[in-house]
N, C-alpha and C. Protein backbone atom coordinates (compact mmCIF):
# COMPACT_ATOMS: atom_id res chain seq x y z
N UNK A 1 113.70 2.36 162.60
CA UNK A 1 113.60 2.55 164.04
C UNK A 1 114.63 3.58 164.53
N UNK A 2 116.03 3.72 163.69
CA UNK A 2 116.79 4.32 164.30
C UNK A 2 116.29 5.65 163.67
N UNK A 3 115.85 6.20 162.53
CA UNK A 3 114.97 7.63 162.47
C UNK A 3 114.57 7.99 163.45
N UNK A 4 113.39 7.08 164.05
CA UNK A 4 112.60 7.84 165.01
C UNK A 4 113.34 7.94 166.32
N UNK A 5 114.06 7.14 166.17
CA UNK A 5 114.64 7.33 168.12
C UNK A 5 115.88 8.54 167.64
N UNK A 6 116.23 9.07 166.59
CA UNK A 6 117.25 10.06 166.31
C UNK A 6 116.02 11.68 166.08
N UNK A 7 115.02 11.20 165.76
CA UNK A 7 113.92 12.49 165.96
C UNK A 7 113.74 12.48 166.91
N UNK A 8 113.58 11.70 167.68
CA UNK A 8 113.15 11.78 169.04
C UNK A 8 113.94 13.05 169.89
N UNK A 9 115.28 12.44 169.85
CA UNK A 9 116.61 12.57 170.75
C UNK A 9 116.94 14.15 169.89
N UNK A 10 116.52 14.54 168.65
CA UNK A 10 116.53 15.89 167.94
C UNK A 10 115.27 17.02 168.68
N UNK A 11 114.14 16.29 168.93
CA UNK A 11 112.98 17.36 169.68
C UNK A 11 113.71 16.95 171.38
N UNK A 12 114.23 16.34 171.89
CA UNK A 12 114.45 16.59 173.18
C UNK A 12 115.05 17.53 173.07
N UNK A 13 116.11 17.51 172.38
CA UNK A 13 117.58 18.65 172.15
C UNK A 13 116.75 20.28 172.08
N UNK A 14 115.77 20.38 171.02
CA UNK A 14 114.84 21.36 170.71
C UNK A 14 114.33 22.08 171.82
N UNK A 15 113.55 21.32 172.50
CA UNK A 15 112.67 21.44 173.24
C UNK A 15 113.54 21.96 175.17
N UNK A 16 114.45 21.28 175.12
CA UNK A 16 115.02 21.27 176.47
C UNK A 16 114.97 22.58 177.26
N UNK A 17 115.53 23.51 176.26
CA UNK A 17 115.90 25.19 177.05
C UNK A 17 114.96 25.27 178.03
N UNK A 18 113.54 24.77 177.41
CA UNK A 18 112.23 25.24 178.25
C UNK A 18 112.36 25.13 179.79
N UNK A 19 113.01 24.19 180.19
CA UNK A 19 113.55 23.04 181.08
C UNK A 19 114.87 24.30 181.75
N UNK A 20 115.38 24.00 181.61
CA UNK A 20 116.62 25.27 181.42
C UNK A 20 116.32 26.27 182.45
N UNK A 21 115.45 27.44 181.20
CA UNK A 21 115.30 28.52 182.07
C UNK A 21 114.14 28.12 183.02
N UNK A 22 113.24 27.78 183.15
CA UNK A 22 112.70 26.91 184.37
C UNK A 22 113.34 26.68 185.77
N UNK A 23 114.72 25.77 185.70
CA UNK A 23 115.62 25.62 186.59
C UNK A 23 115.66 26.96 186.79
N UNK A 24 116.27 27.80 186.01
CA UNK A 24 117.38 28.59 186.58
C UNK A 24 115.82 29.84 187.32
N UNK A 25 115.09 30.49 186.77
CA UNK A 25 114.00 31.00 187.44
C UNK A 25 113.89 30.63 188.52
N UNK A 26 113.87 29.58 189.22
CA UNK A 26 113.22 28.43 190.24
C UNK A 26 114.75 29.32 191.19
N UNK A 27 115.64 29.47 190.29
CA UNK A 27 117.10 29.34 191.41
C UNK A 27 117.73 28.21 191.85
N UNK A 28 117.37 26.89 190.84
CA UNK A 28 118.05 25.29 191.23
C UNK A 28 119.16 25.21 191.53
N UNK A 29 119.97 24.47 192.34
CA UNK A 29 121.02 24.55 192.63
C UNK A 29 121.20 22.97 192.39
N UNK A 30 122.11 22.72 191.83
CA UNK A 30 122.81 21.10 191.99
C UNK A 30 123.18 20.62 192.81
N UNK A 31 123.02 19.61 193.84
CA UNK A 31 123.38 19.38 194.68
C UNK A 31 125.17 18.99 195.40
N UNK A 32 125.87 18.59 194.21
CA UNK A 32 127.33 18.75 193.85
C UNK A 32 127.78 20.06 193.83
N UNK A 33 127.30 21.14 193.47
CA UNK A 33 127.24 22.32 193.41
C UNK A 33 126.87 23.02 194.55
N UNK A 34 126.28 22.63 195.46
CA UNK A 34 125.70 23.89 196.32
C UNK A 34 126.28 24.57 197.53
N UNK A 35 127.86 24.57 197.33
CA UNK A 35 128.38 25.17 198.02
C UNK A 35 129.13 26.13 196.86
N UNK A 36 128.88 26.21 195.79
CA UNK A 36 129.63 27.25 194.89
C UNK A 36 128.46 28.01 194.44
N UNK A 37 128.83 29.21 194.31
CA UNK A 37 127.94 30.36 193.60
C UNK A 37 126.76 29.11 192.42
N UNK A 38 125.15 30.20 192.89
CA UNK A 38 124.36 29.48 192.06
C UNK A 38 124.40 29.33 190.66
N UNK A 39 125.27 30.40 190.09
CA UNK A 39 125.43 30.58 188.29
C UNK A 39 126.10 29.40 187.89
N UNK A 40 127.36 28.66 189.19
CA UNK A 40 127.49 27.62 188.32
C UNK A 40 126.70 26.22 187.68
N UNK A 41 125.44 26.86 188.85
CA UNK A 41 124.76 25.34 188.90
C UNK A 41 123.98 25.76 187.29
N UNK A 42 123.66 26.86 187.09
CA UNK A 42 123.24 27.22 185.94
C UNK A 42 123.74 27.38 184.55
N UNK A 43 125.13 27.00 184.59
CA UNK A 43 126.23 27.16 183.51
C UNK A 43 125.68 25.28 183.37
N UNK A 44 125.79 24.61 184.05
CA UNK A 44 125.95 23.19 183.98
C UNK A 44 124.43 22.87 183.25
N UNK A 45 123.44 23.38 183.31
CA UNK A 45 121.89 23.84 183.08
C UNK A 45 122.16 23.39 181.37
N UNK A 46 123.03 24.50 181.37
CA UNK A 46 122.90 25.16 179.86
C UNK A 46 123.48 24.19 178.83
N UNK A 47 125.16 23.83 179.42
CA UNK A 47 125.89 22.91 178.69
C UNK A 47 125.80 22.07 178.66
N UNK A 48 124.88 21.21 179.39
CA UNK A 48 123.96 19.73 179.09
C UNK A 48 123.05 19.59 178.08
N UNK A 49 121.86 20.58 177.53
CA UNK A 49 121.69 20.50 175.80
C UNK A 49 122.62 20.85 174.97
N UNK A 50 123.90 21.55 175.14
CA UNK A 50 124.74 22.19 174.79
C UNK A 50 125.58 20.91 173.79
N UNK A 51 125.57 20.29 175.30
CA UNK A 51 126.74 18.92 174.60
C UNK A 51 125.24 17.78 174.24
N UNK A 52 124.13 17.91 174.17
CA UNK A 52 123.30 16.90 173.78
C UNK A 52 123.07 17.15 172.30
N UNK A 53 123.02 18.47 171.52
CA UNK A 53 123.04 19.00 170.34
C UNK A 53 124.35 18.54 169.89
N UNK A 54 125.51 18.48 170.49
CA UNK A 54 126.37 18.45 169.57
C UNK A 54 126.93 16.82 169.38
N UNK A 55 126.05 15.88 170.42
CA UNK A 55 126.06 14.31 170.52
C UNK A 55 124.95 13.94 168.93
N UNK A 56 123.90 14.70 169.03
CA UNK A 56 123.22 14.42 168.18
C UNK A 56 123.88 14.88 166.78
N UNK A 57 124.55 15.92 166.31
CA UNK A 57 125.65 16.15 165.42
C UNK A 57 126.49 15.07 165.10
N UNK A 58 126.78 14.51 165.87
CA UNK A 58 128.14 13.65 165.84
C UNK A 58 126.99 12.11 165.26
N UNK A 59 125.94 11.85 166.10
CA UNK A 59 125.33 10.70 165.74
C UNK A 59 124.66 10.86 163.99
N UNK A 60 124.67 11.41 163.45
CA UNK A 60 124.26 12.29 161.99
C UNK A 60 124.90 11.47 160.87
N UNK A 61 126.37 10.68 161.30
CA UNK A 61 126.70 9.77 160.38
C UNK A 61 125.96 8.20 160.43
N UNK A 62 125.04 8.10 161.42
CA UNK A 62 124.11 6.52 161.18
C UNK A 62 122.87 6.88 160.57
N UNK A 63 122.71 8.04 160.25
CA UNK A 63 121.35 8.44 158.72
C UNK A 63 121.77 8.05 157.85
N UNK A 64 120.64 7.55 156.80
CA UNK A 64 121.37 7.39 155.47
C UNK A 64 121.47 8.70 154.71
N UNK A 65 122.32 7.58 153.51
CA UNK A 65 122.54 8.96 152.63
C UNK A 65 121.88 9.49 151.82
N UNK A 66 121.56 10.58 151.33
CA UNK A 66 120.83 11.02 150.45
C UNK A 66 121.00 12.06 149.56
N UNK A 67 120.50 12.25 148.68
CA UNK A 67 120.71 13.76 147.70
C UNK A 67 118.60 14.39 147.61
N UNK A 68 119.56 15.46 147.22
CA UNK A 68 118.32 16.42 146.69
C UNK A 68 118.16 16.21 145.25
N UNK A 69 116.79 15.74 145.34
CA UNK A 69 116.68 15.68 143.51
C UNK A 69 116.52 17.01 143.01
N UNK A 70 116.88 17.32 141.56
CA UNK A 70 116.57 17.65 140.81
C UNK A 70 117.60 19.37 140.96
N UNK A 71 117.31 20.26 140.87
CA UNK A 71 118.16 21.58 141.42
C UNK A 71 117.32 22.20 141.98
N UNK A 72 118.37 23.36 142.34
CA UNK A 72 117.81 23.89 144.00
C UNK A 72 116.84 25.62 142.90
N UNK A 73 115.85 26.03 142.95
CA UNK A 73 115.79 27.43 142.03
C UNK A 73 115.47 27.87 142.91
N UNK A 74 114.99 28.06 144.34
CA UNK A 74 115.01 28.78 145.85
C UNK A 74 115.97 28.62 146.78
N UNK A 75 116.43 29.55 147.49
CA UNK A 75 117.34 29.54 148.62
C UNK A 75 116.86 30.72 149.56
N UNK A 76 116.08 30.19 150.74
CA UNK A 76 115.64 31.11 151.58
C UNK A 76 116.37 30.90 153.05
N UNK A 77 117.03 32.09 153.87
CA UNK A 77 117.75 31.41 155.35
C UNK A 77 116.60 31.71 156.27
N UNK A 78 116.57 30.19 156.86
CA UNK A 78 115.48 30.49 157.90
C UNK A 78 116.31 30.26 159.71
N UNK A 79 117.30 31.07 159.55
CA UNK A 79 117.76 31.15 160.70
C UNK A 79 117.02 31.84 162.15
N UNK A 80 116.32 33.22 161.38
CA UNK A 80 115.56 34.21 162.16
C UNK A 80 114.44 33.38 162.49
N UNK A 81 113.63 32.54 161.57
CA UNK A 81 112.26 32.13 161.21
C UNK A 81 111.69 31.91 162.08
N UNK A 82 112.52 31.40 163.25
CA UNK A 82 112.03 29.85 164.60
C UNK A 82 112.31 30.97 165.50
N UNK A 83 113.11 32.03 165.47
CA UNK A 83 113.74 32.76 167.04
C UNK A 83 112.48 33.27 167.53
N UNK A 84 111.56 33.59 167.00
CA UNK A 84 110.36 33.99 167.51
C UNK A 84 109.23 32.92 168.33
N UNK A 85 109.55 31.50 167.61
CA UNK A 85 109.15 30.77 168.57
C UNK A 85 109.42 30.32 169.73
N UNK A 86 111.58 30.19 170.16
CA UNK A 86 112.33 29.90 170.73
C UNK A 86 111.93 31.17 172.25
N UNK A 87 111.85 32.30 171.35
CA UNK A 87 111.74 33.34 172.59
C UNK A 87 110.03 33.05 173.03
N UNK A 88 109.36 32.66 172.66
CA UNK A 88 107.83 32.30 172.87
C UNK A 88 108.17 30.89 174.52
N UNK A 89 108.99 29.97 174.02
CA UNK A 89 109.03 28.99 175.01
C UNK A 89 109.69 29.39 176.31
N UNK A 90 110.84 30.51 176.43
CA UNK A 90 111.15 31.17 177.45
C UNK A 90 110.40 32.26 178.00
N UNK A 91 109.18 32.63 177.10
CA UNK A 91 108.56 33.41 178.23
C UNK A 91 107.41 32.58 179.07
N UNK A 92 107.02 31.30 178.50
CA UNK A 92 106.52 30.16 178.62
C UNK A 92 107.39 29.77 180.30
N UNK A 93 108.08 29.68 179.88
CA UNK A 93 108.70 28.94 181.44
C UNK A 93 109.04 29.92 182.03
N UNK A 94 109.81 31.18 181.60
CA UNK A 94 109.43 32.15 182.82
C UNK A 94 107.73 32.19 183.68
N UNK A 95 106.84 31.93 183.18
CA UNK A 95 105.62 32.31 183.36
C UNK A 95 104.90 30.84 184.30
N UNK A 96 105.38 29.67 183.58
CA UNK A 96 104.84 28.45 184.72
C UNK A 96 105.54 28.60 186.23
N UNK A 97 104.37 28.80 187.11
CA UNK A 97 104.60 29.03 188.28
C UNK A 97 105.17 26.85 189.12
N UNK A 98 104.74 26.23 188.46
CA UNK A 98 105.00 24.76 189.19
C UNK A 98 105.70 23.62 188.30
N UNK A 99 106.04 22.72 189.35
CA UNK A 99 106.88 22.03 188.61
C UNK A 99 106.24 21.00 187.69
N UNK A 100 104.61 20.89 188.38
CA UNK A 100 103.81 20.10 187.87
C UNK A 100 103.19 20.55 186.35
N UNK A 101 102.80 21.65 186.48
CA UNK A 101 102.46 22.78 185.32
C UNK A 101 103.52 22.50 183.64
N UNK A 102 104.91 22.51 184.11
CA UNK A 102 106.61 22.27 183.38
C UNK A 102 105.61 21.35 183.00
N UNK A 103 105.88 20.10 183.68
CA UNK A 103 106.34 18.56 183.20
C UNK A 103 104.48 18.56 182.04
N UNK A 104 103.28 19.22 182.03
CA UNK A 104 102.44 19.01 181.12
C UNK A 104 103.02 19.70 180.04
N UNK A 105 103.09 20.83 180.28
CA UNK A 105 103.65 21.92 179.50
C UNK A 105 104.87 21.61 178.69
N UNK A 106 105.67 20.89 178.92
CA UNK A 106 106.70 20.72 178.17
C UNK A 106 106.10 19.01 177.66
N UNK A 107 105.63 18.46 177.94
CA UNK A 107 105.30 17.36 177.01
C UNK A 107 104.35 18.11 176.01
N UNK A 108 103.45 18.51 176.21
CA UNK A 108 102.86 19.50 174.95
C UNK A 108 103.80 19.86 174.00
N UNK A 109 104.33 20.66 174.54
CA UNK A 109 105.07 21.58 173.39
C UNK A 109 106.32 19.92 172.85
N UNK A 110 106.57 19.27 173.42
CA UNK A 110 107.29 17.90 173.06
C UNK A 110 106.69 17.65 171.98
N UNK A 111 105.77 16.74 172.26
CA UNK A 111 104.88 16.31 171.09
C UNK A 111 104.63 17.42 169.72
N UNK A 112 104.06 18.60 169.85
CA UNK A 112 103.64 19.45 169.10
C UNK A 112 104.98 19.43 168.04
N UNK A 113 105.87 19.57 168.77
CA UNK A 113 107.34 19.83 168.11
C UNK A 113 107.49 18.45 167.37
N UNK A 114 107.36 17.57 167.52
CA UNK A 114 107.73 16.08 167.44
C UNK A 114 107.08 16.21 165.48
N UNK A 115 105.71 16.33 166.07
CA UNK A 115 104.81 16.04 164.96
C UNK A 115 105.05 16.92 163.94
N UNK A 116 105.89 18.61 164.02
CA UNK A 116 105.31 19.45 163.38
C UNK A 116 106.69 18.74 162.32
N UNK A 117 106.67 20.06 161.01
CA UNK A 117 108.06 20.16 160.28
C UNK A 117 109.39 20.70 160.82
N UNK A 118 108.79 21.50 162.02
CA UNK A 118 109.81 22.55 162.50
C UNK A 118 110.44 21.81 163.71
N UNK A 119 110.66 20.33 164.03
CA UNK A 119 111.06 19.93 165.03
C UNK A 119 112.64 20.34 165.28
N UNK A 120 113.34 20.05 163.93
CA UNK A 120 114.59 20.04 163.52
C UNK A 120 115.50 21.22 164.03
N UNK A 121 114.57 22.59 164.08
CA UNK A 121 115.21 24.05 164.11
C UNK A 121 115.80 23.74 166.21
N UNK A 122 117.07 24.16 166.07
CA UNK A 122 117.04 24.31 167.73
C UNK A 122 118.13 25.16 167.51
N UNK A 123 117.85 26.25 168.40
CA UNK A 123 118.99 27.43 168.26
C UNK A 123 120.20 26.70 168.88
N UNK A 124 120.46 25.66 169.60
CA UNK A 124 121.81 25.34 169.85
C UNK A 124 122.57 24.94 168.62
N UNK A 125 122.19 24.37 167.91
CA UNK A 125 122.84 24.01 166.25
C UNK A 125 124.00 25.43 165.93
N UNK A 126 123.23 26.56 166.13
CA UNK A 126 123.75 27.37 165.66
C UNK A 126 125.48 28.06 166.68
N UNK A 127 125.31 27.62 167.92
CA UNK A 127 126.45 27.15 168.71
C UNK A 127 127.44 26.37 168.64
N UNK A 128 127.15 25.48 167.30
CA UNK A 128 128.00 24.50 166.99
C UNK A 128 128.54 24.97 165.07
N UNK A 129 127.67 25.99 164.45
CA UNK A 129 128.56 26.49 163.43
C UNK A 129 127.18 26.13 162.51
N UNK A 130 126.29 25.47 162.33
CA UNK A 130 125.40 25.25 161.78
C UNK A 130 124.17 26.26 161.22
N UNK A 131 123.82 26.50 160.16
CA UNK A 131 122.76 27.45 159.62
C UNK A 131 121.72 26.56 158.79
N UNK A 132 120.57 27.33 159.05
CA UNK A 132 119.34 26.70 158.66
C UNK A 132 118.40 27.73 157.34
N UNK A 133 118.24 26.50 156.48
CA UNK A 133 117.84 27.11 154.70
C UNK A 133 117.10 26.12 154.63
N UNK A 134 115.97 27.18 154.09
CA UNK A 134 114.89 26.65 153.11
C UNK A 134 115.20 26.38 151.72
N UNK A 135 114.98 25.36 151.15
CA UNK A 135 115.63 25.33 149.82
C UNK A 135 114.69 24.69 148.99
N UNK A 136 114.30 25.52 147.68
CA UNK A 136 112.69 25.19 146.54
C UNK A 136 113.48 24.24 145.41
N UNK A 137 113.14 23.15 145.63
CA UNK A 137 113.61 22.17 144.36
C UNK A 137 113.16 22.70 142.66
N UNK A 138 113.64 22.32 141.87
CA UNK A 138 112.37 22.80 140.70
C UNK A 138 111.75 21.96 140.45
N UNK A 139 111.19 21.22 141.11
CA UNK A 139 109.85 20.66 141.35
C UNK A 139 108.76 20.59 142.61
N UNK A 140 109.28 22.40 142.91
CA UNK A 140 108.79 22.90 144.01
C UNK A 140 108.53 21.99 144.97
N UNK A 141 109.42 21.82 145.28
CA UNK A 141 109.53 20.36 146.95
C UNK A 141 110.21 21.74 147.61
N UNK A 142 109.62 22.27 148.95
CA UNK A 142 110.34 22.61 149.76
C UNK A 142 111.25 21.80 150.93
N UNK A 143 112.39 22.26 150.70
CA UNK A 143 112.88 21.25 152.05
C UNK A 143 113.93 22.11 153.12
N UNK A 144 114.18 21.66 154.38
CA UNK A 144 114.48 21.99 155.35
C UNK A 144 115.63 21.80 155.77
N UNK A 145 117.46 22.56 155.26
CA UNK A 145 118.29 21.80 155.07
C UNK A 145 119.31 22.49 156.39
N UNK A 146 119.91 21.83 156.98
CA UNK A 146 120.99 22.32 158.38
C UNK A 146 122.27 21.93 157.63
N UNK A 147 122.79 22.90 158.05
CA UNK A 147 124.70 23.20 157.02
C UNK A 147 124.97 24.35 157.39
N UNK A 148 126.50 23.68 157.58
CA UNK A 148 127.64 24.48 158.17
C UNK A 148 127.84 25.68 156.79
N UNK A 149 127.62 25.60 155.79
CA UNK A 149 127.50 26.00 154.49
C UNK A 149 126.78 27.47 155.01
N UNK A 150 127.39 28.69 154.83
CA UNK A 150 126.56 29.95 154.44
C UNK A 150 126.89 29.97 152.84
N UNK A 151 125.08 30.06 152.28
CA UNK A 151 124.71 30.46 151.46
C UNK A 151 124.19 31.56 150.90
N UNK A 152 124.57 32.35 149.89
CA UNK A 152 123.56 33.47 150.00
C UNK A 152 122.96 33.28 148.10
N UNK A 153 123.31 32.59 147.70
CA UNK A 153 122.38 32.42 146.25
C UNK A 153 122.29 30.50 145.83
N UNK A 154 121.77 30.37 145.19
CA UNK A 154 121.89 29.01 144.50
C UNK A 154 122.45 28.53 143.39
N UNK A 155 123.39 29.17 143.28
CA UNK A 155 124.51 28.95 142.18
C UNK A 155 125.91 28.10 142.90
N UNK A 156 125.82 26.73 141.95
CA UNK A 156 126.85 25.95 142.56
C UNK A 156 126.39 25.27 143.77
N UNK A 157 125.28 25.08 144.07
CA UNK A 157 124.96 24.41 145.21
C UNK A 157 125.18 23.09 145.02
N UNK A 158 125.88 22.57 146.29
CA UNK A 158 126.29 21.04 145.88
C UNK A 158 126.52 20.13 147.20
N UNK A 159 125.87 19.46 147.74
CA UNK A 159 126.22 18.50 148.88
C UNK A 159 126.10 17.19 148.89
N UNK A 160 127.30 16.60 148.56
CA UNK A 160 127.90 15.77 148.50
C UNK A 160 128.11 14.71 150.08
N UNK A 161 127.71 15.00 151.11
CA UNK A 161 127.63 14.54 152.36
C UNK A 161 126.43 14.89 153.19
N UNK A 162 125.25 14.39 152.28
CA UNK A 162 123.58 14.90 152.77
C UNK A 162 123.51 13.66 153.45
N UNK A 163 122.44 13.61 154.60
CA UNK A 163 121.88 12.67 155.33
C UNK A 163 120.77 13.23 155.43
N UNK A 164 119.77 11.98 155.21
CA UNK A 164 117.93 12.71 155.78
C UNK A 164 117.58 12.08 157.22
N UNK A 165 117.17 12.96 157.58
CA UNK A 165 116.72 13.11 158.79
C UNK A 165 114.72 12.55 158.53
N UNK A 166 114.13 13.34 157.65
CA UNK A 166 112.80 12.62 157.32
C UNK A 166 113.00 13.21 155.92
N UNK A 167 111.56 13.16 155.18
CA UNK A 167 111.90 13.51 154.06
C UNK A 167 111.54 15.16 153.27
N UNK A 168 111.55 15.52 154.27
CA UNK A 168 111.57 17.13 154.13
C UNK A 168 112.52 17.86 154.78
N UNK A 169 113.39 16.89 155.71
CA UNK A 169 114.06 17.85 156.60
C UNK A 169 115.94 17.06 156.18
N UNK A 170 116.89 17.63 155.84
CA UNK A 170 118.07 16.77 155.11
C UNK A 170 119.55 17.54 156.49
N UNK A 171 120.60 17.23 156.62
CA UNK A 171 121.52 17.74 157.38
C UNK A 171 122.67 17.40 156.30
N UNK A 172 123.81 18.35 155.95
CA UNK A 172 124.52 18.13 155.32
C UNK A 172 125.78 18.30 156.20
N UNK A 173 126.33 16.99 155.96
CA UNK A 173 127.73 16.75 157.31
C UNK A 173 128.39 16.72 156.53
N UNK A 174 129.28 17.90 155.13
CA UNK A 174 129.95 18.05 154.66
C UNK A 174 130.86 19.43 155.17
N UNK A 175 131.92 19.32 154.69
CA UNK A 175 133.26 20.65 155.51
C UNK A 175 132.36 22.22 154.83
N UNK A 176 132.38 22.84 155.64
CA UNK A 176 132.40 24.33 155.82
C UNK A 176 132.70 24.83 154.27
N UNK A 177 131.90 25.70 153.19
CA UNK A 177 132.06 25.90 152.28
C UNK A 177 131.72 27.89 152.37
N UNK A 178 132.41 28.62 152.14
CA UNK A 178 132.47 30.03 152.66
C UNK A 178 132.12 30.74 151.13
């Protein structure tokens, strides 16, 4: 149960920006805010998935633990992979004219995200020090791994502080390896 309510709370994190630039298009103002310049109401926009990505980071130690079987003979970075989708959802909400339009529109793309493999990818991760690799088992299992770890070959690959998230997608909450 706690998987799914931690996927869950991982595609909100994903999904939110949509929400985001929405507000800020619209020109929202916070109501605590609306006697200070509108950018701040839009700074506050931003750093609310900001700090929800990095709550979900921190919650990463109630996954269990896990390893990668077998060795790694692929190492692909799929950091770029998703930015093309990420910039797809902001021209998405630049483009919904209502608020009613958002709230279908972003449960769509919710769900879609929920169900797909690619729920996991959210460019805020990468705000917090995190990089995203494809990695080919040799028993050709592709899997979907988030680490503070830049890699650029598969020699010596070793994580020792893996948690799965499902079973294609793993987060390794081990220290920074350069």
């Amino acid at each position: 149960m706690l998987g799914i309510l931690y996927q869950l709370f991982l595609t909100l994190n994903a999904t939110s920006l949509i929400i985001v630039i929405f507000l800020i298009k619209e020109q929202t103002v916070l109501i605590a805010l609306n006697k200070f310049p509108n950018w701040m109401s839009y700074l506050v926009f931003i750093l609310i998935p900001i700090a929800l990505t990095g709550l979900s980071l921190i919650l990463t130690k109630f996954l269990s633990d896990d390893s990668i079987e077998g060795g790694i003979k692929d190492l692909e970075q799929a950091n770029n992979a998703y930015l093309p989708s990420y910039l797809g959802y902001f021209f998405v909400a630049l483009s919904v004219p209502y608020e009613e339009t958002l709230v279908f529109v972003f449960l769509l793309l919710f769900m879609f995200t929920f169900f797909s493999q690619t729920l996991y990818f959210n460019p805020l991760f990468l705000f917090w020090g995190n990089h995203f690799y494809y990695l080919t088992t040799d028993k050709n299992v592709k899997i979907f791994l988030i680490t503070k770890k830049k890699m650029r070959s598969t020699d010596n690959i070793c994580f020792p502080k893996l948690k799965r998230i499902n079973n294609f997608t793993y987060i390794d909450i081990g220290g920074r390896k350069e």
